[in-house]
Protein backbone atom coordinates (compact mmCIF):
# COMPACT_ATOMS: atom_id res chain seq x y z
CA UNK A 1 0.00 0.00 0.00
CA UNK A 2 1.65 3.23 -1.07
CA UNK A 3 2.13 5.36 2.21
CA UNK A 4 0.22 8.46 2.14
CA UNK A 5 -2.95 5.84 2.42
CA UNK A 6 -1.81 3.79 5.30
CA UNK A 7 -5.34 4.27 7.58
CA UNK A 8 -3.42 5.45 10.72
CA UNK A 9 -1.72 8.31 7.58
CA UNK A 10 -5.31 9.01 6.49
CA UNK A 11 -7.12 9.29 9.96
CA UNK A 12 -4.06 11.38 11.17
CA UNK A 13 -4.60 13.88 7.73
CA UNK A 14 -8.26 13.80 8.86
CA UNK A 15 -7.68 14.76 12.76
CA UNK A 16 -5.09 17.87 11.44
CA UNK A 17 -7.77 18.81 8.75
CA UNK A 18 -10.32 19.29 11.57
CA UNK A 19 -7.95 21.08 13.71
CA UNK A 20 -6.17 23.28 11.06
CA UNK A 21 -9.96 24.13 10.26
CA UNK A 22 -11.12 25.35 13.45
CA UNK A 23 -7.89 27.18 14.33
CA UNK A 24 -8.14 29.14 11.47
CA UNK A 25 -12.00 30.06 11.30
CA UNK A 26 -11.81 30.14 15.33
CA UNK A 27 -14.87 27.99 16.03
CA UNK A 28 -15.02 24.21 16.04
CA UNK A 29 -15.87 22.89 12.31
CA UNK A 30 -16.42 19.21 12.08
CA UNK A 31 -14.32 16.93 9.66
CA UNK A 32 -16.73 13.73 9.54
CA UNK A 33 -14.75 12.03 6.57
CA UNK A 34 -11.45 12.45 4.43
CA UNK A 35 -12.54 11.33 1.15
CA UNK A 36 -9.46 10.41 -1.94
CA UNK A 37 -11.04 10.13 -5.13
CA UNK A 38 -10.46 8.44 -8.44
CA UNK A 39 -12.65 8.84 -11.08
CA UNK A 40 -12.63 7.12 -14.68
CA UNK A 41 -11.59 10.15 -16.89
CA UNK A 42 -8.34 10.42 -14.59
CA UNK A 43 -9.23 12.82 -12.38
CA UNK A 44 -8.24 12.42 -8.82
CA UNK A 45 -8.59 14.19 -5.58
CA UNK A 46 -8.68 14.49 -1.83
CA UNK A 47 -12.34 15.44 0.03
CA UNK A 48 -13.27 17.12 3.57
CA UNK A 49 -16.44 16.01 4.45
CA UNK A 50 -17.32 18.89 6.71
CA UNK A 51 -19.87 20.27 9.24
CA UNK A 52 -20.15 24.28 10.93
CA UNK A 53 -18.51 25.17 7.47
CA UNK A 54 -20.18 28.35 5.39
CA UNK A 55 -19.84 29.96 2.36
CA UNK A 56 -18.48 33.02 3.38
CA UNK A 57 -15.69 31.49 5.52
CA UNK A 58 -15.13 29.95 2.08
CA UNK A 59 -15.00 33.30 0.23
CA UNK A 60 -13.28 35.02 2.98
CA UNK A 61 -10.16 32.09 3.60
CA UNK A 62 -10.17 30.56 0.13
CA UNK A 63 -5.97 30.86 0.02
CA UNK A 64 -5.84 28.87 3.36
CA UNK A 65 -8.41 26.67 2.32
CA UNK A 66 -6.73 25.81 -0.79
CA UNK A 67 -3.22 25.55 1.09
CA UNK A 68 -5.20 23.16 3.00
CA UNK A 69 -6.29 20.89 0.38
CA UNK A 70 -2.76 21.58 -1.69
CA UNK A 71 -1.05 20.37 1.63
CA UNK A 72 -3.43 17.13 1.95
CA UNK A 73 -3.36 15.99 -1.81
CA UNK A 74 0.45 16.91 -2.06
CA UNK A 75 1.03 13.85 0.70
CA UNK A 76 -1.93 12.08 -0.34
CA UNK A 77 -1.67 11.36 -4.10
CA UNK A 78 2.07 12.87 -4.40
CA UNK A 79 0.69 15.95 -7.02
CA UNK A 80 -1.02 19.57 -6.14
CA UNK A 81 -4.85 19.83 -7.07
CA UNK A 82 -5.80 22.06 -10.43
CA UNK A 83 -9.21 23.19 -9.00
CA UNK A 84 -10.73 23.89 -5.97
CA UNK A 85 -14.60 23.74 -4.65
CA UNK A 86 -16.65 23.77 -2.29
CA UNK A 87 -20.01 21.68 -2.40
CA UNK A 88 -22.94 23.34 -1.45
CA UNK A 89 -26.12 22.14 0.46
CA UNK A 90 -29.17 23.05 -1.23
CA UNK A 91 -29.77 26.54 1.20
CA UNK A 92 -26.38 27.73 -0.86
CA UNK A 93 -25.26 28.58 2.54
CA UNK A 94 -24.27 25.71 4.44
CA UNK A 95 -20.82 23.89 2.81
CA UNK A 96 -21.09 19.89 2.90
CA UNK A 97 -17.52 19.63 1.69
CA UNK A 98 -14.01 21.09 0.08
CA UNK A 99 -12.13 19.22 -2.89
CA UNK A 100 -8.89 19.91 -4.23
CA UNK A 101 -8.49 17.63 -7.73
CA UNK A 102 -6.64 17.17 -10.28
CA UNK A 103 -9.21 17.50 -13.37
CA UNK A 104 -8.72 16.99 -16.30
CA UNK A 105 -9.84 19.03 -18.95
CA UNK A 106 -13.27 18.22 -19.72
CA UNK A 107 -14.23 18.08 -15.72
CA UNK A 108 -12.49 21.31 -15.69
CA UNK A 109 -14.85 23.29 -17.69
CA UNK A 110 -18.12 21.04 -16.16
CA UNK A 111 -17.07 22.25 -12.70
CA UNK A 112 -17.24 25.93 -13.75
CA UNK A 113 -20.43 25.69 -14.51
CA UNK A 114 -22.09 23.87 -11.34
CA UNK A 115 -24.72 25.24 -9.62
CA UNK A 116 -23.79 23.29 -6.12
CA UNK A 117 -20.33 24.51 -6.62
CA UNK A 118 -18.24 27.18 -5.66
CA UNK A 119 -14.88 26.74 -7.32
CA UNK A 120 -12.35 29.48 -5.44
């Protein structure tokens, strides 16, 4: 198994996620579940599950939050994500996860254009 997906690797990614998270927005946010992706066009990518996360901590700390992500894929899958997004619950308000992924083209432009997404 390569080594940045050893469990205790992953659950350890998870636990700093959580706490890199709340030290930076300064109020507990919840990291339920660290996703890593493959998909069958080749893209691949690294997930937060998340919970007390907003849009507009999104808008407001997208540079951290995509450090973040950079940081976890980077030890994860060895390569630094090409897009970044945040999933949105169906209020537009509430964020049920971040993604940093390595798209390729076609997934690129199909991102762009989601209406549960906002890409920063």
């Amino acid at each position: 198994m390569p080594a940045g997906l050893q469990p205790s690797r992953l659950t350890e990614a998870r636990r700093r996620a959580e706490s890199r998270l709340s030290n930076l927005l300064g109020k507990p946010v919840g990291v339920l579940q660290l996703t890593v992706f493959a998909m069958p066009c080749g893209c691949v990518g690294v997930s937060l599950e998340t919970r007390n996360l907003v849009r507009e901590d999104v808008e407001v700390f997208e540079s951290k939050l995509r450090e973040l992500l950079s940081s976890l894929a980077r030890g994860i899958l060895g390569k630094k994500p090409n897009v970044y997004y945040a999933r949105l619950a169906p209020s537009r308000y509430d964020v049920v996860s971040v993604t940093g992924r390595i798209a390729c083209d076609e997934c690129r432009k199909e991102l762009e254009g989601a209406a549960d997404l906002l890409t920063f």
